[in-house]
PDB file of N, CA and C in Angstrom:
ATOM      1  N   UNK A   1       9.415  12.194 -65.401  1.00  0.00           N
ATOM      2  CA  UNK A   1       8.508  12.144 -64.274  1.00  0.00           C
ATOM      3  C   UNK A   1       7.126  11.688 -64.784  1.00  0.00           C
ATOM      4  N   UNK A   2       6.239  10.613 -64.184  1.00  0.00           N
ATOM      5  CA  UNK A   2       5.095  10.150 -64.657  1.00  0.00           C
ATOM      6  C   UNK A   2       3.474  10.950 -64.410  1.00  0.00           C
ATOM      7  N   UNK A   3       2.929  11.146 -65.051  1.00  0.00           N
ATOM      8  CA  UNK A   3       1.790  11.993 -64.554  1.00  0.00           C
ATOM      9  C   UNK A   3       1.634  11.709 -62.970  1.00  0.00           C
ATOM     10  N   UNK A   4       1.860   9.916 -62.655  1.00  0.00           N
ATOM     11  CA  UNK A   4       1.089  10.071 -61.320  1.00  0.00           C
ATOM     12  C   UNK A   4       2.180  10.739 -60.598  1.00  0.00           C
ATOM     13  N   UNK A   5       3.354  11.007 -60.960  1.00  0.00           N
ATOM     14  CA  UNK A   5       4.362  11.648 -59.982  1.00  0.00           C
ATOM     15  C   UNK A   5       4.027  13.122 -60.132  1.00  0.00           C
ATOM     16  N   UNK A   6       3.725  13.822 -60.625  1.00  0.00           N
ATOM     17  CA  UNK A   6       3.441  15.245 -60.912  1.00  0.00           C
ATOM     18  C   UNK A   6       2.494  15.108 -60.283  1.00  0.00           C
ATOM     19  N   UNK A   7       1.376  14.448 -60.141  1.00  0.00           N
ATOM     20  CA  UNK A   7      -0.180  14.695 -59.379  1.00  0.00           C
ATOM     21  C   UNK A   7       0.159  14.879 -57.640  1.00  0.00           C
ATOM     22  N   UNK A   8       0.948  13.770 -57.605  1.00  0.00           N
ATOM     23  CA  UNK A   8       1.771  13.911 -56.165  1.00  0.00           C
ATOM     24  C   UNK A   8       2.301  15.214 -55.958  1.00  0.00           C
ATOM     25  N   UNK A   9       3.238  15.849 -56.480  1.00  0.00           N
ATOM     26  CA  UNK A   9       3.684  17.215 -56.255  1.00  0.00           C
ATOM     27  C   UNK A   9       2.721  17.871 -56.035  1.00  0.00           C
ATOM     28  N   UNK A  10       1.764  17.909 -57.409  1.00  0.00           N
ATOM     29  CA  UNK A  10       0.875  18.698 -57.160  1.00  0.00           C
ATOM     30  C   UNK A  10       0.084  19.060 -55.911  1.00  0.00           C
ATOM     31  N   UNK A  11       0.027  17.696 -55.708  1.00  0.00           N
ATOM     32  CA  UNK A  11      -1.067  17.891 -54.281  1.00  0.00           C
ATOM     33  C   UNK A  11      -0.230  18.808 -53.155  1.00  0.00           C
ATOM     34  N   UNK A  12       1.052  17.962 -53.584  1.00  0.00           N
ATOM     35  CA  UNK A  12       1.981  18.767 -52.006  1.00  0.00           C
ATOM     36  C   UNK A  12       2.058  20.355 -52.078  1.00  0.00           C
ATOM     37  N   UNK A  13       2.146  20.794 -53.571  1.00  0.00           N
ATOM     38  CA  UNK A  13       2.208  22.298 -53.711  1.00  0.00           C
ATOM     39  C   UNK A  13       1.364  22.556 -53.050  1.00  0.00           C
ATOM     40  N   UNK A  14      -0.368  22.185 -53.510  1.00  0.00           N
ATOM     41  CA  UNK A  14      -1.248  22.796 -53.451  1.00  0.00           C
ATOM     42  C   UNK A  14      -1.616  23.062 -52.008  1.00  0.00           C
ATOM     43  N   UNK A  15      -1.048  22.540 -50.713  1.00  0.00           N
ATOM     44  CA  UNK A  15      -0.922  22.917 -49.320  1.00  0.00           C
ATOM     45  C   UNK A  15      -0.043  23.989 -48.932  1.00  0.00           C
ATOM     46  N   UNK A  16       1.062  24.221 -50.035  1.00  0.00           N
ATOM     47  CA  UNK A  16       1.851  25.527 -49.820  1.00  0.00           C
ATOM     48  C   UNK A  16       1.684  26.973 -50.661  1.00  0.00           C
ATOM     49  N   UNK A  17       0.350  26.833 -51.352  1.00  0.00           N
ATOM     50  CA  UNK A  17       0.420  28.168 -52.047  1.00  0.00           C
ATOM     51  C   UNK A  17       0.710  29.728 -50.921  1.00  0.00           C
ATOM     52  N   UNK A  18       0.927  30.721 -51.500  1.00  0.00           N
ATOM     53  CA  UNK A  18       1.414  31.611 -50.892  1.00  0.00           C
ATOM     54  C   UNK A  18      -0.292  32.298 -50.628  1.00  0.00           C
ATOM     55  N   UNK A  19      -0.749  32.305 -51.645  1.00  0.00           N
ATOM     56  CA  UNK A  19      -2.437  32.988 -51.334  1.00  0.00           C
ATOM     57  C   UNK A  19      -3.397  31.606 -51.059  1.00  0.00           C
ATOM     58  N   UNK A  20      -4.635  31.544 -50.139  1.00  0.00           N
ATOM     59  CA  UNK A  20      -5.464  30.965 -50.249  1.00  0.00           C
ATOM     60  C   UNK A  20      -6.613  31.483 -51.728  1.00  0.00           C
ATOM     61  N   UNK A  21      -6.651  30.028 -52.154  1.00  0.00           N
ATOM     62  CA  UNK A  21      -7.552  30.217 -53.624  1.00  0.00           C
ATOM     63  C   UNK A  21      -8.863  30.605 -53.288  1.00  0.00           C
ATOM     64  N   UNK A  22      -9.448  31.376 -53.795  1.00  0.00           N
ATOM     65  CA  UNK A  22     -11.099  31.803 -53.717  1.00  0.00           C
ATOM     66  C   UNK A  22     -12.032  30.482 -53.676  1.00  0.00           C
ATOM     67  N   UNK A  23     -13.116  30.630 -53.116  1.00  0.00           N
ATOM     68  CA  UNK A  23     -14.023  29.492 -53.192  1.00  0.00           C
ATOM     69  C   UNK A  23     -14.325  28.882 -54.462  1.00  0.00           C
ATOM     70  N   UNK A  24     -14.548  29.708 -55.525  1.00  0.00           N
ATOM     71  CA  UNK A  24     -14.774  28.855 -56.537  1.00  0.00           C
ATOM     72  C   UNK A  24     -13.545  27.680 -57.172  1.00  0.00           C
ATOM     73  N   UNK A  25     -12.473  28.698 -56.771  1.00  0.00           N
ATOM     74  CA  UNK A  25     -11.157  27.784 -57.335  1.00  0.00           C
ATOM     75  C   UNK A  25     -11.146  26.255 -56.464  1.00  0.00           C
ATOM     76  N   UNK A  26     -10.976  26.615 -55.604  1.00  0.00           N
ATOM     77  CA  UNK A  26     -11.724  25.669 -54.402  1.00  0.00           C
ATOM     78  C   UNK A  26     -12.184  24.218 -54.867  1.00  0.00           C
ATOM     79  N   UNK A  27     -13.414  24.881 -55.613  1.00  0.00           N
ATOM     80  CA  UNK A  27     -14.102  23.927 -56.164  1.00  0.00           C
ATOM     81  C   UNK A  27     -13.721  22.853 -56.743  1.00  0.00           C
ATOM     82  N   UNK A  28     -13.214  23.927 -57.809  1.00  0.00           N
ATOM     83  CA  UNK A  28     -12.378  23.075 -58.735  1.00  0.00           C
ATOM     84  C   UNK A  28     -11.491  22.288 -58.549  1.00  0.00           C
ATOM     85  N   UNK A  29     -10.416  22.850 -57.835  1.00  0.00           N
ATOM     86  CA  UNK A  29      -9.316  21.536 -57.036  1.00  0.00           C
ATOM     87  C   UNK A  29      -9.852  20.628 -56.518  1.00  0.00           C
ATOM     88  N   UNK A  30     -11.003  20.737 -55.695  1.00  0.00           N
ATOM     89  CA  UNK A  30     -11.639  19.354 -55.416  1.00  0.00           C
ATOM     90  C   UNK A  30     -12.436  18.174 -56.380  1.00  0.00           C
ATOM     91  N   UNK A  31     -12.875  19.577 -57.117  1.00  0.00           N
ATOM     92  CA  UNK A  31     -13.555  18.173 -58.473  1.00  0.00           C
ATOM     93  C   UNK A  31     -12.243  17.887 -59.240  1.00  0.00           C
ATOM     94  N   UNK A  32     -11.410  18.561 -59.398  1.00  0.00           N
ATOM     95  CA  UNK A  32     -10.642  17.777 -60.283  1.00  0.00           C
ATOM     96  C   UNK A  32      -9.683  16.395 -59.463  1.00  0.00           C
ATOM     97  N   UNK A  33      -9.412  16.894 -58.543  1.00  0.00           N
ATOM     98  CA  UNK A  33      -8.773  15.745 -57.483  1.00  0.00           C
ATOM     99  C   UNK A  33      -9.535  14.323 -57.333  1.00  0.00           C
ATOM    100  N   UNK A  34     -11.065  15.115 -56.731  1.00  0.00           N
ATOM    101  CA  UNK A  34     -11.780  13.263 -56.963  1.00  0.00           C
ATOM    102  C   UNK A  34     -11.772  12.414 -58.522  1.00  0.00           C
ATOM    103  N   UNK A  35     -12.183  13.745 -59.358  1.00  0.00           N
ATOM    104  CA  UNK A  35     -12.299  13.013 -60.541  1.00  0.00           C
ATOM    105  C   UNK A  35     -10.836  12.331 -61.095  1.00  0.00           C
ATOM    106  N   UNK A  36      -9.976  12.661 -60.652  1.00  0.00           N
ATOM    107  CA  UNK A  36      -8.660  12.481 -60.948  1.00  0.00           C
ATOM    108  C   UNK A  36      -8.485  10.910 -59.977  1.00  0.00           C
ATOM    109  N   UNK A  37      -8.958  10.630 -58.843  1.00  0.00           N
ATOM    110  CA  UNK A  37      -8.531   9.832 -57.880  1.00  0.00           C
ATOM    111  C   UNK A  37      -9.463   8.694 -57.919  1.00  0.00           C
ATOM    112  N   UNK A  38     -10.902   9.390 -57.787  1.00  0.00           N
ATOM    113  CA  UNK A  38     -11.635   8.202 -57.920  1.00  0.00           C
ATOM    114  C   UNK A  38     -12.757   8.075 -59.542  1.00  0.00           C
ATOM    115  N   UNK A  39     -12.450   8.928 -60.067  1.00  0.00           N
ATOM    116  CA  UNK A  39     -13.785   9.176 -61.714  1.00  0.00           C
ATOM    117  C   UNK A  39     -14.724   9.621 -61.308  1.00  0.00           C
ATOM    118  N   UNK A  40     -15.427   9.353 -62.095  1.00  0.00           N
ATOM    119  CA  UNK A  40     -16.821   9.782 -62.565  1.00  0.00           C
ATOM    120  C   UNK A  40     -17.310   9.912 -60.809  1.00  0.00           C
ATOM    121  N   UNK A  41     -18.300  10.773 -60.294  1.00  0.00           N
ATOM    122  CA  UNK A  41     -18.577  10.952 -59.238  1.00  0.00           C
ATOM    123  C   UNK A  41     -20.120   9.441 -58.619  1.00  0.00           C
ATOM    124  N   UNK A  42     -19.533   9.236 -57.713  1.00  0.00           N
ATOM    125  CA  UNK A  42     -20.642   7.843 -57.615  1.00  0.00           C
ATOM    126  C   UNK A  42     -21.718   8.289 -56.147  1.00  0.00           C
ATOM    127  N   UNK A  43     -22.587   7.526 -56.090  1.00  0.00           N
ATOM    128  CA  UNK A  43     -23.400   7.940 -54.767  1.00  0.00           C
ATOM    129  C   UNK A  43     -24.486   9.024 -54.769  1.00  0.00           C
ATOM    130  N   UNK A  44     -25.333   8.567 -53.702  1.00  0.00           N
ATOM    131  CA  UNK A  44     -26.132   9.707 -53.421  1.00  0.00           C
ATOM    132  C   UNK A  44     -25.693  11.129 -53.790  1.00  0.00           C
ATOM    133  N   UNK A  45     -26.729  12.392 -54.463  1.00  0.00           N
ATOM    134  CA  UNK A  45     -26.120  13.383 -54.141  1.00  0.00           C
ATOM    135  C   UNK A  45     -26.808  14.093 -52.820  1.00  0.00           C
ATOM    136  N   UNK A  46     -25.528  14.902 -52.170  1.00  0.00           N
ATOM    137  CA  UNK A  46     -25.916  15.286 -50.717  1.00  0.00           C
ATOM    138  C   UNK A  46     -27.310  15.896 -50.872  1.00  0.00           C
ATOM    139  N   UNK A  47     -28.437  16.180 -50.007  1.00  0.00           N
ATOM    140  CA  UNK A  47     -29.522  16.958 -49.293  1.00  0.00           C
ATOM    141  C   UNK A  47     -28.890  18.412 -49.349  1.00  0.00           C
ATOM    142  N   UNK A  48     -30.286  18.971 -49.429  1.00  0.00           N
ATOM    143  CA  UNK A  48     -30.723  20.004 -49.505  1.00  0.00           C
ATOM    144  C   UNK A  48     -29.929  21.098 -48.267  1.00  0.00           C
ATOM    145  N   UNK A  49     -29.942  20.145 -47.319  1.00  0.00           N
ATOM    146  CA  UNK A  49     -29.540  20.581 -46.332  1.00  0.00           C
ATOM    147  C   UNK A  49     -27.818  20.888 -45.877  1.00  0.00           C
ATOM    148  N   UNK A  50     -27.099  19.991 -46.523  1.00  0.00           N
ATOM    149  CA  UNK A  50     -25.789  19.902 -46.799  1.00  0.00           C
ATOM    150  C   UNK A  50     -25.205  20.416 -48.129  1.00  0.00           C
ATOM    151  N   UNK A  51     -25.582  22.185 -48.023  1.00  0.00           N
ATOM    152  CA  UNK A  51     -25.302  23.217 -49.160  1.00  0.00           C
ATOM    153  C   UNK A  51     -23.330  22.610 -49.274  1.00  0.00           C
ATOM    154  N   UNK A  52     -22.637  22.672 -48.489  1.00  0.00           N
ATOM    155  CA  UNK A  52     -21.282  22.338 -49.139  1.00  0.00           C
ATOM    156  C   UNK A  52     -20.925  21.199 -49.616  1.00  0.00           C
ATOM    157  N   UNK A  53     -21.846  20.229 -49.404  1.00  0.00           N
ATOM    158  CA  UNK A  53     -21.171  18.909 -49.530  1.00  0.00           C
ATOM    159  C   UNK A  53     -22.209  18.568 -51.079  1.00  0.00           C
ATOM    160  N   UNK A  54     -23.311  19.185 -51.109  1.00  0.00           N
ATOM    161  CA  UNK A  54     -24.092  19.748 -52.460  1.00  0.00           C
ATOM    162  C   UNK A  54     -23.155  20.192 -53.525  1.00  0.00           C
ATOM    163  N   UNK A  55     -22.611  21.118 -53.512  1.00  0.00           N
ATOM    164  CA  UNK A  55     -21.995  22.215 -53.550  1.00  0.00           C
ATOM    165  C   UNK A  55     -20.259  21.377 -54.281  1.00  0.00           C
ATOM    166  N   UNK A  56     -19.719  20.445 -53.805  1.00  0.00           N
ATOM    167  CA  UNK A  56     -18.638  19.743 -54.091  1.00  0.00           C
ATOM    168  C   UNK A  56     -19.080  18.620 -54.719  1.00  0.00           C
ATOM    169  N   UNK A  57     -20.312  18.041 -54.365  1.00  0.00           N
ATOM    170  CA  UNK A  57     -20.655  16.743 -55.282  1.00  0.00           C
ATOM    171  C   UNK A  57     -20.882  17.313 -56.908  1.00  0.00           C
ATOM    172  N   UNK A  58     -22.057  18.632 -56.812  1.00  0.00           N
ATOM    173  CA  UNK A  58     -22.023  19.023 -58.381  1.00  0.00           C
ATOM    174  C   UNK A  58     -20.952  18.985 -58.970  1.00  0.00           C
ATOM    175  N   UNK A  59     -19.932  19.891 -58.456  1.00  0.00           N
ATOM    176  CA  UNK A  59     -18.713  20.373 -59.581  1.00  0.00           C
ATOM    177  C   UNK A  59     -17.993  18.735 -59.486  1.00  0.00           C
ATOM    178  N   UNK A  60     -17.668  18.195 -58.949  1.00  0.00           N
ATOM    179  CA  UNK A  60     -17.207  16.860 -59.216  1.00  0.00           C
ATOM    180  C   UNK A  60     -18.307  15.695 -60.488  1.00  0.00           C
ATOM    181  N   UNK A  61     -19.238  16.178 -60.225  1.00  0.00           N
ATOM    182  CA  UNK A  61     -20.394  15.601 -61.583  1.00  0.00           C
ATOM    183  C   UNK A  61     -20.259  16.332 -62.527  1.00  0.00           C
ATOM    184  N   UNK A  62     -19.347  17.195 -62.150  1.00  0.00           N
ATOM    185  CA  UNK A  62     -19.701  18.291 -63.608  1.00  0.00           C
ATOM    186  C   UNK A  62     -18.862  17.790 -64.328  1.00  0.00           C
ATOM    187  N   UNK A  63     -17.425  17.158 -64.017  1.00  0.00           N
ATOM    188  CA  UNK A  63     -16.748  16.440 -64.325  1.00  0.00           C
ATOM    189  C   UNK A  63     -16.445  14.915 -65.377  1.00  0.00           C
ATOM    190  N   UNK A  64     -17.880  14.531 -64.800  1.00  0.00           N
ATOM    191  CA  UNK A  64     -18.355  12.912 -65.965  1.00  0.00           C
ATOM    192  C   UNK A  64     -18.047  12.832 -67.170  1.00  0.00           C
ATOM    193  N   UNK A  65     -17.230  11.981 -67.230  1.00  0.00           N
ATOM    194  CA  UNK A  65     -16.626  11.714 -68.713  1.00  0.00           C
ATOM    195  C   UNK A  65     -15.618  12.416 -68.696  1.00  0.00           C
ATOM    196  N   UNK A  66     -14.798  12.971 -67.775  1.00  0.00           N
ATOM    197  CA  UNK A  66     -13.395  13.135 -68.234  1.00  0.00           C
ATOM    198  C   UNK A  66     -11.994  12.311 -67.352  1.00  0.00           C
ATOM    199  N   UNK A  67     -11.351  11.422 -68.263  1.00  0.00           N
ATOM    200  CA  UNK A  67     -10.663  10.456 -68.118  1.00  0.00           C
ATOM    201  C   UNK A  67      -9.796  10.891 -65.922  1.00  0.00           C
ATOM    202  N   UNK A  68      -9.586   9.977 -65.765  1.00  0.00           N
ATOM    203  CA  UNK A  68      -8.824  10.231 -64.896  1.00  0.00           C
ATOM    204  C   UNK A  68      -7.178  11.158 -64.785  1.00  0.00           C
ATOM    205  N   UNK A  69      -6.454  10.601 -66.172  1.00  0.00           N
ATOM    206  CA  UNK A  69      -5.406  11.202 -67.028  1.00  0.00           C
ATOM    207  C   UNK A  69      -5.801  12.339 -67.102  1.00  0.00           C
ATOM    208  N   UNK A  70      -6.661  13.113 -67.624  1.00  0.00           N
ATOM    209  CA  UNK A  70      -6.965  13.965 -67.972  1.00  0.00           C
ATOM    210  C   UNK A  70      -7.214  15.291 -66.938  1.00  0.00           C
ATOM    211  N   UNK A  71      -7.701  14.598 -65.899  1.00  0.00           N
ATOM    212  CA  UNK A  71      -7.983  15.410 -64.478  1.00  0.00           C
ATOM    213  C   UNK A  71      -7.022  15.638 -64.201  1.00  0.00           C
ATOM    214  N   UNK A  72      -6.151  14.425 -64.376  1.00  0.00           N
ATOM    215  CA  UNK A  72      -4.991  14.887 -63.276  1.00  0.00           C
ATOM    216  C   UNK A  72      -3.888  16.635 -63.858  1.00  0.00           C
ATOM    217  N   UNK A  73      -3.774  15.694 -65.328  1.00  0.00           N
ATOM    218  CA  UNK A  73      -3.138  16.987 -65.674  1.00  0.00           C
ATOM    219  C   UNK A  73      -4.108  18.298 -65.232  1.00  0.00           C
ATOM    220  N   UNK A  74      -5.053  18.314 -65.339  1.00  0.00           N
ATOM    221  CA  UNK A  74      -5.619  19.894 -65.350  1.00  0.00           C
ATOM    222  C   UNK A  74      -5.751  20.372 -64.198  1.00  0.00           C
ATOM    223  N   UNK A  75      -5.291  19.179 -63.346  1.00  0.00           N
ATOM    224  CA  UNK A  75      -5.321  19.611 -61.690  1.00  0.00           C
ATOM    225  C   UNK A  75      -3.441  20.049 -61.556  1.00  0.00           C
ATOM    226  N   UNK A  76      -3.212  19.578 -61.932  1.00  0.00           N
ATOM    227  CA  UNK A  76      -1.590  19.652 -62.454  1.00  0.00           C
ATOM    228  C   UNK A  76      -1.314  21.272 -62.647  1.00  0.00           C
ATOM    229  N   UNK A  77      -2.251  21.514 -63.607  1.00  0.00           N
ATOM    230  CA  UNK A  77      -1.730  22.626 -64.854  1.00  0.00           C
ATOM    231  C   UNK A  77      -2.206  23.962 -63.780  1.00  0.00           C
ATOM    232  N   UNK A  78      -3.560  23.838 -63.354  1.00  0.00           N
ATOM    233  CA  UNK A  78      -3.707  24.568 -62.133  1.00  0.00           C
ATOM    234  C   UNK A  78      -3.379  25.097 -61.071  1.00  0.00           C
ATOM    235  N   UNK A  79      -2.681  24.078 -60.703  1.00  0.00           N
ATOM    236  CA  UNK A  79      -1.732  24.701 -59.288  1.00  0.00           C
ATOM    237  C   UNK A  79      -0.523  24.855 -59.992  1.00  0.00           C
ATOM    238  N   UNK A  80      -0.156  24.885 -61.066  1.00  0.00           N
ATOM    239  CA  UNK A  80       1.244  25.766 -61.481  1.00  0.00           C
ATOM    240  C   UNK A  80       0.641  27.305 -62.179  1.00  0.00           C
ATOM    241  N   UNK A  81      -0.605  27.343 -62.624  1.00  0.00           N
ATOM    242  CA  UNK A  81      -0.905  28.515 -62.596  1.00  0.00           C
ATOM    243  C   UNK A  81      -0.905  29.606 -61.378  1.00  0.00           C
ATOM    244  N   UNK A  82      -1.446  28.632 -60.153  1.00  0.00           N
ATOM    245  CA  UNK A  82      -1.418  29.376 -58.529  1.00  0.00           C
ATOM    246  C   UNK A  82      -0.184  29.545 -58.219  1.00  0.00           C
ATOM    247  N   UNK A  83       0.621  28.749 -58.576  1.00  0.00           N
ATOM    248  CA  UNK A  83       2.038  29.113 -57.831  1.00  0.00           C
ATOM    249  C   UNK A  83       2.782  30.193 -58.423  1.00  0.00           C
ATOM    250  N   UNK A  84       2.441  30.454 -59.521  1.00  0.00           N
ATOM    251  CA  UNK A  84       3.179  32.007 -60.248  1.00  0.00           C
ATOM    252  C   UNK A  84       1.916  32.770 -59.927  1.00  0.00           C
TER     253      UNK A  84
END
């Protein structure tokens, strides 16, 4: 199975976990997903005023410099931690 085929699962798991993940985990699935989908984070970062979309741009910057490959697995490795 090829990483990008596991990233696929992954994603599909990650709509069926049995618990909803805490906000911070949250986070993380989303920075690792963009960084995984699209890299390094590009664009404006959101206003002051747009605390969540603030809030998802950081942890996706927090991300810079780690390969796309690399995201994916750890977005991978993550939701098989959630699923047990």
């Amino acid at each position: 199975m090829t990483l990008q085929t596991q990233f696929e699962q992954a994603l599909a798991d990650s709509k069926n976990l049995d618990d909803r993940p805490d906000n911070m985990t949250l986070l993380k699935m989303y920075a690792l997903y963009k960084q995984a989908s699209k890299g390094n984070a590009d664009g404006d970062r959101p206003g002051f005023t747009d605390m969540v979309g603030r809030a998802k741009w950081d942890a996706w910057d927090a991300l810079k410099g780690i390969s796309q490959d690399d995201a994916m697995q750890q977005y991978i490795d993550l939701i098989a931690e959630l699923k047990n």
